[in-house]
PDB file of N, CA and C in Angstrom:
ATOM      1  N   UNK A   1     -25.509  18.243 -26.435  1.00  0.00           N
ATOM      2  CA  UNK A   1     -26.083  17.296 -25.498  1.00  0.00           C
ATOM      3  C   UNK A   1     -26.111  17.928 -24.111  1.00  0.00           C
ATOM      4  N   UNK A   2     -27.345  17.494 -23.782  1.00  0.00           N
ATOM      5  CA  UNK A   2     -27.352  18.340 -22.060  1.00  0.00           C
ATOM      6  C   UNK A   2     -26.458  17.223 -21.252  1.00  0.00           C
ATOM      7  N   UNK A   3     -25.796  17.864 -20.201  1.00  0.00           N
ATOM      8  CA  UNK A   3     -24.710  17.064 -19.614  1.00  0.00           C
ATOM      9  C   UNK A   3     -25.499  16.365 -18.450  1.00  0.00           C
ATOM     10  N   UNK A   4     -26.902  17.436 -17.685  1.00  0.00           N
ATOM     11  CA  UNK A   4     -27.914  17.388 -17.069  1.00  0.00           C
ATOM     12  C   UNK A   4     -28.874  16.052 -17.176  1.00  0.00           C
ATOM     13  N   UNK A   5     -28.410  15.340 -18.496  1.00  0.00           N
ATOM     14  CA  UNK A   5     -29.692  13.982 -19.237  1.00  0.00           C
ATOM     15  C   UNK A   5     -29.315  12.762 -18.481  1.00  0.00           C
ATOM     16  N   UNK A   6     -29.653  12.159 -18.068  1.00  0.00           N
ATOM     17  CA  UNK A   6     -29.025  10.677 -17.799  1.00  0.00           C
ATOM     18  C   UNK A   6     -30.087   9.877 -18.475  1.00  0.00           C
ATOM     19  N   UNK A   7     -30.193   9.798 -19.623  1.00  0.00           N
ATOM     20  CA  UNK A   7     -31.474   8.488 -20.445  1.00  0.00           C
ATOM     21  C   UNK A   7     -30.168   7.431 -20.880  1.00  0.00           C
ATOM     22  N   UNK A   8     -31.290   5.863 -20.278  1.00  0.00           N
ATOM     23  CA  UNK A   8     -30.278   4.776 -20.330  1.00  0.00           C
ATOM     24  C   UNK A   8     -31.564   4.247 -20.722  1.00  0.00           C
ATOM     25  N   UNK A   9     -31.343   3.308 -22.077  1.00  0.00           N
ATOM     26  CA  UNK A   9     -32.343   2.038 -22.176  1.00  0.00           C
ATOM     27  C   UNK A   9     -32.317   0.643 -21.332  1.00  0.00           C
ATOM     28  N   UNK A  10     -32.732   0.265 -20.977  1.00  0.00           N
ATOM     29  CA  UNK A  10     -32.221  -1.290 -20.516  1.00  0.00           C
ATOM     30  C   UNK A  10     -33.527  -2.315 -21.439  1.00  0.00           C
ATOM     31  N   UNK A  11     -32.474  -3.386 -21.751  1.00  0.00           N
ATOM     32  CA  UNK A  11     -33.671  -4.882 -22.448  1.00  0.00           C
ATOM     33  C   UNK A  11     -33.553  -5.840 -21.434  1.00  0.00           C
ATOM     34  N   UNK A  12     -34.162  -6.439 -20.421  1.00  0.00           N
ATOM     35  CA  UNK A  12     -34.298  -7.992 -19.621  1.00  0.00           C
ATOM     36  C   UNK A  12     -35.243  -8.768 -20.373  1.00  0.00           C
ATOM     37  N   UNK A  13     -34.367  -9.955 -20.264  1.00  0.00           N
ATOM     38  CA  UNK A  13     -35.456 -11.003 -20.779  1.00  0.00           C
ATOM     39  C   UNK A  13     -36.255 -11.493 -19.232  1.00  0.00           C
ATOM     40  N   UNK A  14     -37.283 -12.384 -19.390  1.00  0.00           N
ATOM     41  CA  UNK A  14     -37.987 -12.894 -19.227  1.00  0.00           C
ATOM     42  C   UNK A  14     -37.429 -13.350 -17.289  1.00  0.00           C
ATOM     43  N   UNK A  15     -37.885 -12.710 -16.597  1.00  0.00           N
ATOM     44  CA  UNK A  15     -37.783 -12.831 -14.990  1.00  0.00           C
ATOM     45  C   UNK A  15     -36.459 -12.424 -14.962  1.00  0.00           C
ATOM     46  N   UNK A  16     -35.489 -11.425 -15.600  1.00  0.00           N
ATOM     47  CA  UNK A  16     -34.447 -10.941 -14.996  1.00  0.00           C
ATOM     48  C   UNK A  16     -34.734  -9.650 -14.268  1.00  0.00           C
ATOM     49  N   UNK A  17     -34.110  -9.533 -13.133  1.00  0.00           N
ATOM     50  CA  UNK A  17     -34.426  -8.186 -12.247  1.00  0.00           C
ATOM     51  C   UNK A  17     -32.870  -7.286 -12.607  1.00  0.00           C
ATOM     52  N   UNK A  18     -33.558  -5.731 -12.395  1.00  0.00           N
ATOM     53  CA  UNK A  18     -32.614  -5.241 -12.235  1.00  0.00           C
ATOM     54  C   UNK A  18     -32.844  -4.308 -10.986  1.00  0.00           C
ATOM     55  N   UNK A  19     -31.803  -3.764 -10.549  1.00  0.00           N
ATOM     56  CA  UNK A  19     -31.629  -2.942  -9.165  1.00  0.00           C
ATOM     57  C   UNK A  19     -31.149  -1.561  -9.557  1.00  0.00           C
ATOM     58  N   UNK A  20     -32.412  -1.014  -9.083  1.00  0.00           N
ATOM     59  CA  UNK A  20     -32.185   0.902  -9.191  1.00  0.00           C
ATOM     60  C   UNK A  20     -31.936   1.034  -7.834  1.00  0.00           C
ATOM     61  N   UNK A  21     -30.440   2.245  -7.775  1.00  0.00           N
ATOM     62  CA  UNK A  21     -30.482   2.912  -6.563  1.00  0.00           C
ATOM     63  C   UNK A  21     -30.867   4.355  -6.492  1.00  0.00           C
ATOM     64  N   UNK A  22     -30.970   4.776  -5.756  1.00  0.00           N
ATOM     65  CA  UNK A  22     -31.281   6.530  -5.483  1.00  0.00           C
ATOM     66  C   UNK A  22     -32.321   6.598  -6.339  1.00  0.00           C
ATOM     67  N   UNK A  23     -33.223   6.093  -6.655  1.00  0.00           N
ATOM     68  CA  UNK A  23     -34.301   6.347  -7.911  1.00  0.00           C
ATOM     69  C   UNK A  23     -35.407   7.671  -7.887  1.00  0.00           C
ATOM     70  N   UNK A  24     -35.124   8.146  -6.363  1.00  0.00           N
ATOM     71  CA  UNK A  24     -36.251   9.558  -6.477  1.00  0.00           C
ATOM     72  C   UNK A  24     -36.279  10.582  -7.190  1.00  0.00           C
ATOM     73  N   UNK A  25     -37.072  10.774  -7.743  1.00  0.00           N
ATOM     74  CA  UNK A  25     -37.281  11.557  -9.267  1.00  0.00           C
ATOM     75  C   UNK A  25     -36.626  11.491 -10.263  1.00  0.00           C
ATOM     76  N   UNK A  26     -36.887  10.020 -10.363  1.00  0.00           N
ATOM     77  CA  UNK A  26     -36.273   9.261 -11.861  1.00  0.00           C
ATOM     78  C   UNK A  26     -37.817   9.016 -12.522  1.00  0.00           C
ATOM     79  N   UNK A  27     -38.145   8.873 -13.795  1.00  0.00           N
ATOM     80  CA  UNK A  27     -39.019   8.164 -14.460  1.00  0.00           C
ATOM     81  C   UNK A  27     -38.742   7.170 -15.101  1.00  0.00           C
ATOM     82  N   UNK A  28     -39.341   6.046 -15.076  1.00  0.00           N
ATOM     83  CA  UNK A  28     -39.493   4.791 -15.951  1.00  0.00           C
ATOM     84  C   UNK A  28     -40.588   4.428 -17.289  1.00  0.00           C
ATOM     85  N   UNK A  29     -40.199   4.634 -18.107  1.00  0.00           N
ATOM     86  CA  UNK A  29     -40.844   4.290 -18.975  1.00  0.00           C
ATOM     87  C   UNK A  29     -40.915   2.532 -19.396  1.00  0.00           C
ATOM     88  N   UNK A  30     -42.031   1.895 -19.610  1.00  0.00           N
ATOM     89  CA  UNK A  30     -42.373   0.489 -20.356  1.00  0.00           C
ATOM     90  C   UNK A  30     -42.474   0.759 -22.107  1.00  0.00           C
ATOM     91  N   UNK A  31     -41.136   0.250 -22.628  1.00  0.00           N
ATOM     92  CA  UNK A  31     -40.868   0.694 -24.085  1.00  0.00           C
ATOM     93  C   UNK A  31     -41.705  -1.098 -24.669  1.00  0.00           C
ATOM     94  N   UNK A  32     -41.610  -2.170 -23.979  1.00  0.00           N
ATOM     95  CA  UNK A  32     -41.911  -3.347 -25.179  1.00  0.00           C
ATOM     96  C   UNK A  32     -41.941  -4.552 -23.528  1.00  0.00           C
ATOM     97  N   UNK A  33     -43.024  -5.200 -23.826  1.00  0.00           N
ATOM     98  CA  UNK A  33     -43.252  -6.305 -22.668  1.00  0.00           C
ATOM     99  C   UNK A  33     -43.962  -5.649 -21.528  1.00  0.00           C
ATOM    100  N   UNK A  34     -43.967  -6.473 -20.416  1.00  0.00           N
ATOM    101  CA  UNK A  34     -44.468  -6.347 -18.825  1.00  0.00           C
ATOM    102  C   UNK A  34     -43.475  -5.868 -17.366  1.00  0.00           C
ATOM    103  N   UNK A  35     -43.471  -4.820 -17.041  1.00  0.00           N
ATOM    104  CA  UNK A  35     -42.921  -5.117 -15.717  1.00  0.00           C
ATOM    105  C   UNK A  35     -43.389  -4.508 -14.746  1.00  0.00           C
ATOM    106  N   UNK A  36     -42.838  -5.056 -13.735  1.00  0.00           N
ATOM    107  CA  UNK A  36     -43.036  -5.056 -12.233  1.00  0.00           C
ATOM    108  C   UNK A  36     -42.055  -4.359 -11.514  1.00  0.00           C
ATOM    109  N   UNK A  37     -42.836  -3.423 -11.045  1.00  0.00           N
ATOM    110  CA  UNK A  37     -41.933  -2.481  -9.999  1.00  0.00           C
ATOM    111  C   UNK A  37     -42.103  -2.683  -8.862  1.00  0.00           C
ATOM    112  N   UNK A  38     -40.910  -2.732  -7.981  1.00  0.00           N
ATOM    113  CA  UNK A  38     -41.242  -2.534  -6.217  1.00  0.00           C
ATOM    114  C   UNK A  38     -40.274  -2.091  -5.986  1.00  0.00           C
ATOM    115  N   UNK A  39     -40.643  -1.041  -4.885  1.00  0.00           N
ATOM    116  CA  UNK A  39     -39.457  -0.174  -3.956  1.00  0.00           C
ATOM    117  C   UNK A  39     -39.332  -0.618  -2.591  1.00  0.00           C
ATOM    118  N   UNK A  40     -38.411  -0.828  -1.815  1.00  0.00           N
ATOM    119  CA  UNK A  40     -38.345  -1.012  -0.587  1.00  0.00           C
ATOM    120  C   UNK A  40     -39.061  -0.533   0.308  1.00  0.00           C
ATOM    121  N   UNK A  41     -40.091  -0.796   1.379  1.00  0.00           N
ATOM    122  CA  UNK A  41     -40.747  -0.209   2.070  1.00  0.00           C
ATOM    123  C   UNK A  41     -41.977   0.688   1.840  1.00  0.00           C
ATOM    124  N   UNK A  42     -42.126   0.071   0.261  1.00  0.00           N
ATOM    125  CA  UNK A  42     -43.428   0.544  -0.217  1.00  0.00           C
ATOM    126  C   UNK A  42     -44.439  -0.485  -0.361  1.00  0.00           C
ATOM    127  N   UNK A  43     -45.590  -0.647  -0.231  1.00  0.00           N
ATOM    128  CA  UNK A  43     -46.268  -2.019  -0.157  1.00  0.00           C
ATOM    129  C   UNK A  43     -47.136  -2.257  -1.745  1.00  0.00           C
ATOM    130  N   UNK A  44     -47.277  -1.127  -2.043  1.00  0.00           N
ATOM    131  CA  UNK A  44     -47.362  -1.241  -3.809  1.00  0.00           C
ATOM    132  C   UNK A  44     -46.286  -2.136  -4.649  1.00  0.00           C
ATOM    133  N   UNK A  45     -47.348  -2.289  -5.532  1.00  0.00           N
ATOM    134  CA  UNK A  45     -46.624  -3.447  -6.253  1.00  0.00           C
ATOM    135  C   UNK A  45     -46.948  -2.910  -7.889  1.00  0.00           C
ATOM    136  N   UNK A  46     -46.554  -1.751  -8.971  1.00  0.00           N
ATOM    137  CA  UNK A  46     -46.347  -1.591  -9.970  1.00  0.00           C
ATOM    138  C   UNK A  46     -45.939  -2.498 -11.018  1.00  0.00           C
ATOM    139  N   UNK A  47     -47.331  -2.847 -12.020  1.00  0.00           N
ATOM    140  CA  UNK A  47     -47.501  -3.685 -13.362  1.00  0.00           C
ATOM    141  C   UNK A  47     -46.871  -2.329 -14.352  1.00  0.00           C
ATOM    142  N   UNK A  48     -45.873  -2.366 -15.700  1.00  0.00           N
ATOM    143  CA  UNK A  48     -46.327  -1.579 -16.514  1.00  0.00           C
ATOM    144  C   UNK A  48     -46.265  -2.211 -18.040  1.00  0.00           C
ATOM    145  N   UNK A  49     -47.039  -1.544 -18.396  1.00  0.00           N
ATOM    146  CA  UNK A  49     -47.396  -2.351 -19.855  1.00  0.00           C
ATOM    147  C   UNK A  49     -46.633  -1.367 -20.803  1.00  0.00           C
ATOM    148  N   UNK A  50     -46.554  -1.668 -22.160  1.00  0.00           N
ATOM    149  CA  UNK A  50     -45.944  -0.889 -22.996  1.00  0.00           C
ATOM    150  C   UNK A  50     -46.232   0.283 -23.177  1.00  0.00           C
ATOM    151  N   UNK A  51     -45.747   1.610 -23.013  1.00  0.00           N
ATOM    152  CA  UNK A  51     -46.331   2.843 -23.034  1.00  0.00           C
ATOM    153  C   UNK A  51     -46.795   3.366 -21.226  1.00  0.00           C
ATOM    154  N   UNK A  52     -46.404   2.456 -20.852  1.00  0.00           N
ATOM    155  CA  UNK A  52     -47.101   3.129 -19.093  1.00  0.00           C
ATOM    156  C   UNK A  52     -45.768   3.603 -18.839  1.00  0.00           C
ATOM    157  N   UNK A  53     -46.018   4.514 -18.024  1.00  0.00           N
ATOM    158  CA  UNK A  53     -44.638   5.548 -17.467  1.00  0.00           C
ATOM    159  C   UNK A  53     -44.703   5.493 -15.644  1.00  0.00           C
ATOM    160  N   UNK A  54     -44.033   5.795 -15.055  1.00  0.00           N
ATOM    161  CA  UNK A  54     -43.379   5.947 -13.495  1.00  0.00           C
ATOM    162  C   UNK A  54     -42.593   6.416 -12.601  1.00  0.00           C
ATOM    163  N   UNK A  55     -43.046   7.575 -12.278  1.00  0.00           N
ATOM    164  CA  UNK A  55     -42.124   8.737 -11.278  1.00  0.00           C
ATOM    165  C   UNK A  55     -41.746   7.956  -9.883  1.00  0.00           C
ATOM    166  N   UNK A  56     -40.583   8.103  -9.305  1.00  0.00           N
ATOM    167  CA  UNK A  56     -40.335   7.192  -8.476  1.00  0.00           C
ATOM    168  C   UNK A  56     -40.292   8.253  -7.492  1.00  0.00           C
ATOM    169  N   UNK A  57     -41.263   8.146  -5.943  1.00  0.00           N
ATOM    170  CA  UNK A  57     -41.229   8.941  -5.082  1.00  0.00           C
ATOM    171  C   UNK A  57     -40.768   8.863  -3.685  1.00  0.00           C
ATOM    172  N   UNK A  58     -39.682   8.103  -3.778  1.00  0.00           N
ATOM    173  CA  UNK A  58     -39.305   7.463  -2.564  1.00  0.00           C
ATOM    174  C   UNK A  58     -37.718   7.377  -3.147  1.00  0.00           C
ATOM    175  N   UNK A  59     -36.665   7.984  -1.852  1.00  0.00           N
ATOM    176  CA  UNK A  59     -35.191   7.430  -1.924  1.00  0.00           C
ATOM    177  C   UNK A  59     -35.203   6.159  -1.486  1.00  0.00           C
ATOM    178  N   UNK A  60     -35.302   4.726  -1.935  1.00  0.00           N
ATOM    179  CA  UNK A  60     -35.327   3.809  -1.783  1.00  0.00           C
ATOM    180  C   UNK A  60     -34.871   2.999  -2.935  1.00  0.00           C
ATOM    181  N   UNK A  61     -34.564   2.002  -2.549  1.00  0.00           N
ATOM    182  CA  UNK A  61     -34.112   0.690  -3.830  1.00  0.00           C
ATOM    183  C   UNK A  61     -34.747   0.201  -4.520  1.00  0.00           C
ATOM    184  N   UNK A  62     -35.056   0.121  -5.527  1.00  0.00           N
ATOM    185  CA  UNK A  62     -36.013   0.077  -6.061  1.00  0.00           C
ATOM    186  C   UNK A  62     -35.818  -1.475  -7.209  1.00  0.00           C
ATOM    187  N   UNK A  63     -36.627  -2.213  -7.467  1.00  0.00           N
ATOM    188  CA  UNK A  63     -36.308  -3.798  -8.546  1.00  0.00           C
ATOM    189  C   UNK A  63     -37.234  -3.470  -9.555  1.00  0.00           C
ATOM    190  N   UNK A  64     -36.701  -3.857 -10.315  1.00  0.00           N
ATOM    191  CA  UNK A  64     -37.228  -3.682 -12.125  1.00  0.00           C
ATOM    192  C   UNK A  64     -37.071  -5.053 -12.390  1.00  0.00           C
ATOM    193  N   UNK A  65     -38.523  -5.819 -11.949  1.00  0.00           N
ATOM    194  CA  UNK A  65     -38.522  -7.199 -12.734  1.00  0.00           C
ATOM    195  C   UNK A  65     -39.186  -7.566 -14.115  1.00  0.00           C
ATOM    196  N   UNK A  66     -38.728  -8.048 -15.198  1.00  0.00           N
ATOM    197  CA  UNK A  66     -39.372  -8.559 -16.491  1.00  0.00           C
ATOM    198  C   UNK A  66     -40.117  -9.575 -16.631  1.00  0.00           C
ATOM    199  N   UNK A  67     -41.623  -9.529 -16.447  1.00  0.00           N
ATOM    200  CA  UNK A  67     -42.990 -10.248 -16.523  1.00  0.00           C
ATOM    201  C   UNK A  67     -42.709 -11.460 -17.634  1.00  0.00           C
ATOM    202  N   UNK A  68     -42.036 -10.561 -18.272  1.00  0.00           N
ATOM    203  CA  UNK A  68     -41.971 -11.231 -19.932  1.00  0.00           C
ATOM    204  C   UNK A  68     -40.716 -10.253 -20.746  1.00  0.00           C
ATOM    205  N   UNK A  69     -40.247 -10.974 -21.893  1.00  0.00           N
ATOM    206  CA  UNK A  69     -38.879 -10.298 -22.601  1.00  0.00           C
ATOM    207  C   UNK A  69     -39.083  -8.607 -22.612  1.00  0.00           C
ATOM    208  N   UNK A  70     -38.599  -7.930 -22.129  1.00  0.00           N
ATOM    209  CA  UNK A  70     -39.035  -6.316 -21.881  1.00  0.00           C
ATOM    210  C   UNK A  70     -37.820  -5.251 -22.142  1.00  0.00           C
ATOM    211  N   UNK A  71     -38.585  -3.952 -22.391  1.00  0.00           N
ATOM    212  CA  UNK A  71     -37.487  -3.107 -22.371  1.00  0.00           C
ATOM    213  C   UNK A  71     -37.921  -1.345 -22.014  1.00  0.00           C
ATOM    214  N   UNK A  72     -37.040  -1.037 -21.457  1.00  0.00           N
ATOM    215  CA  UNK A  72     -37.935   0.492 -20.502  1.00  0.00           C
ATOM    216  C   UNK A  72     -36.683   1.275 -20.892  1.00  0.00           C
ATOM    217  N   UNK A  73     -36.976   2.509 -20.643  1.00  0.00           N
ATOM    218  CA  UNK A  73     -36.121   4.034 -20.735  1.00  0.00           C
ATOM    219  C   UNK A  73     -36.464   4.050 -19.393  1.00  0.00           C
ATOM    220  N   UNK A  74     -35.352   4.530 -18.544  1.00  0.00           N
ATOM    221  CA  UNK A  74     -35.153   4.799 -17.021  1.00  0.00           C
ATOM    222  C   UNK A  74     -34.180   6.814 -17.207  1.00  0.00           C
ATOM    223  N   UNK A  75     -35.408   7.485 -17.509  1.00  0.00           N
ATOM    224  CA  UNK A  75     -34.720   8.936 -17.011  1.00  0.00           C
ATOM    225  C   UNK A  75     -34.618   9.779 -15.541  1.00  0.00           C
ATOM    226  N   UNK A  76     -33.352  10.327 -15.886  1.00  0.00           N
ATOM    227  CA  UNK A  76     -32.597  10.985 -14.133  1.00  0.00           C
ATOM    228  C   UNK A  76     -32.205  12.345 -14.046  1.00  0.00           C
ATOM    229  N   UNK A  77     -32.394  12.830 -13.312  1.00  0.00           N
ATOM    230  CA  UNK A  77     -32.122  13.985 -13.303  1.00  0.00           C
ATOM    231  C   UNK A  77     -33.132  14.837 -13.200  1.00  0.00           C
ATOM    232  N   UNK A  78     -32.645  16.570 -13.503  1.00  0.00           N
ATOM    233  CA  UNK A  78     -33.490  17.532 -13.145  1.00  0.00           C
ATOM    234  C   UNK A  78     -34.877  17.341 -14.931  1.00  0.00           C
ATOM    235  N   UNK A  79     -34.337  17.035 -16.176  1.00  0.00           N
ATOM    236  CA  UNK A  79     -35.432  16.456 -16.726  1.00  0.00           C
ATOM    237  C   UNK A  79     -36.557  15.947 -16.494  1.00  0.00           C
ATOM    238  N   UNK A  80     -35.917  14.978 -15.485  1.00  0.00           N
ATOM    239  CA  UNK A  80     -37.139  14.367 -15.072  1.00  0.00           C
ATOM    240  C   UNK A  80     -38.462  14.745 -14.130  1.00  0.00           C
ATOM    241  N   UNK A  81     -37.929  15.745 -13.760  1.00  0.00           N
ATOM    242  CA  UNK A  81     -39.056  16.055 -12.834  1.00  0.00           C
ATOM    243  C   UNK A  81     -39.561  17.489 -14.046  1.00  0.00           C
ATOM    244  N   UNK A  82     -39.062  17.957 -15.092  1.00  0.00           N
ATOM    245  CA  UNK A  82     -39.858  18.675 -15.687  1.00  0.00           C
ATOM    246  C   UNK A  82     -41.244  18.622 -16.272  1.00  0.00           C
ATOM    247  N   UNK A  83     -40.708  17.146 -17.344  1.00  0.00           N
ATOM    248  CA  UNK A  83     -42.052  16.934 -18.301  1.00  0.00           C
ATOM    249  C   UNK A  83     -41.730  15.010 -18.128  1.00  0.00           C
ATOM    250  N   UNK A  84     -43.332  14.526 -18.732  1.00  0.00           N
ATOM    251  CA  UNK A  84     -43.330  13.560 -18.415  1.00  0.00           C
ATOM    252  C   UNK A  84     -42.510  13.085 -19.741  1.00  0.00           C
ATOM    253  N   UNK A  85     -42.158  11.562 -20.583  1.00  0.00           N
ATOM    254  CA  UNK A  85     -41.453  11.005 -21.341  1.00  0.00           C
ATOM    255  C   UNK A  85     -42.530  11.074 -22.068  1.00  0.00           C
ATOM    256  N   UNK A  86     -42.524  11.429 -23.263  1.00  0.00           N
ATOM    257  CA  UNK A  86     -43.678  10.886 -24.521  1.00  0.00           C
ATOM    258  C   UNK A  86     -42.803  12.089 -25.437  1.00  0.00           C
ATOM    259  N   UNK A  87     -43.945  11.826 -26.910  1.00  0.00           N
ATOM    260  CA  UNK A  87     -43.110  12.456 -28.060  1.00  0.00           C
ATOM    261  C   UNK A  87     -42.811  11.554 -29.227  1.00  0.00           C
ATOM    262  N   UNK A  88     -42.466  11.852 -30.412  1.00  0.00           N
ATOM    263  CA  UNK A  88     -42.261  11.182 -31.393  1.00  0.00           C
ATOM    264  C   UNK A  88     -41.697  10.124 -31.304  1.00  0.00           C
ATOM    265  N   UNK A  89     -40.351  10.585 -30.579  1.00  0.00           N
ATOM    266  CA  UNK A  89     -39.174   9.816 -30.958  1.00  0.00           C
ATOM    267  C   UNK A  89     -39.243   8.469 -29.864  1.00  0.00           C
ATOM    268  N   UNK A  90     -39.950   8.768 -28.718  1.00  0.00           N
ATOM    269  CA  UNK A  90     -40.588   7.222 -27.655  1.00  0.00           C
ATOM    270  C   UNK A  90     -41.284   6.372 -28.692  1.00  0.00           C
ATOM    271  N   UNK A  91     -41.936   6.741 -29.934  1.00  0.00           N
ATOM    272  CA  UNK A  91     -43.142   5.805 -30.646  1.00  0.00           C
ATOM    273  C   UNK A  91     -42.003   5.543 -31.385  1.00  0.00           C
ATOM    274  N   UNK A  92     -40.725   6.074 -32.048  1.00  0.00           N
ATOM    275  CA  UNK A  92     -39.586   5.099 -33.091  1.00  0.00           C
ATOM    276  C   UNK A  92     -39.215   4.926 -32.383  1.00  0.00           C
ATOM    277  N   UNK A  93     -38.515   4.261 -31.108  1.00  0.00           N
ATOM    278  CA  UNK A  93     -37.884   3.727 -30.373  1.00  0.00           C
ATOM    279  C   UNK A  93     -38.559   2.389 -30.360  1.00  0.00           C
ATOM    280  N   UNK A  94     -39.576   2.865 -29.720  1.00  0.00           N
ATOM    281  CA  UNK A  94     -40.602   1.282 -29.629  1.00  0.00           C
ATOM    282  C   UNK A  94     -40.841   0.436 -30.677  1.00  0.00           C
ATOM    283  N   UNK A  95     -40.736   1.332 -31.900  1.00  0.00           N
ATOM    284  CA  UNK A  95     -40.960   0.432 -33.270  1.00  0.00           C
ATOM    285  C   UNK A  95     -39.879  -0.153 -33.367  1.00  0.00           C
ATOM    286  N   UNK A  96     -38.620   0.382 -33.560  1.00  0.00           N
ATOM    287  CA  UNK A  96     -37.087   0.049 -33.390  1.00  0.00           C
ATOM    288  C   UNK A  96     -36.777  -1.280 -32.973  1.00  0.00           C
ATOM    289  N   UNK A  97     -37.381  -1.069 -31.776  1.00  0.00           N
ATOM    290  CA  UNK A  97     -36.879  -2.081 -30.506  1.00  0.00           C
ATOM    291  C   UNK A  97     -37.914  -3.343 -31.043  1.00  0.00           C
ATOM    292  N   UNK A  98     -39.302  -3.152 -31.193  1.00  0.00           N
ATOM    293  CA  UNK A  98     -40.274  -4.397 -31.490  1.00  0.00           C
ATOM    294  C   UNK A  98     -39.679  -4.943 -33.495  1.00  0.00           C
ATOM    295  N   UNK A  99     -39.259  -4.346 -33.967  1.00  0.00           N
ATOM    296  CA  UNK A  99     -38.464  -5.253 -35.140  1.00  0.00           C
ATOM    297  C   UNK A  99     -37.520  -6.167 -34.648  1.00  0.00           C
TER     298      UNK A  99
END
């Protein structure tokens, strides 16, 4: 295992937020449902649907709200700024998770 990985799943149901800190050059992946991204002092307002992904380009705070029952891969680290998230094992995850 690379010690370098920080991959964390998170599931929110339905309008629970969660709070990312330090999020710059983290990616977010949308594994199942809707969400809504906003960073502090950014005036964008990020929808992602299942399969949409999100490089975060700002040291800022960032809210992960659930549109609807949802669930995302949030990767950190120097990974993340290599390659984007996709690959086999994102499409069994998603199947996984939608049973």
């Amino acid at each position: 295992m690379r010690p370098d990985l920080n991959l964390s799943g998170v599931t929110l149901a339905k309008n629970q937020i969660r709070r990312i800190d330090s999020a710059i050059g983290a990616q977010i992946q949308c594994l199942h449902g809707n969400l809504w991204l906003t960073q502090d002092g950014d005036p964008r307002d990020i929808i992602l649907q299942p399969g949409d992904e999100h490089r975060f380009e700002r040291d800022a705070v960032t809210y992960v709200s659930a549109l609807s029952d949802a669930s995302f891969l949030l990767l950190r680290g120097p990974v993340a700024l290599e390659r984007p998230l996709s690959g086999g094992w994102i499409k069994a995850l998603q199947a996984r998770l939608a049973s």
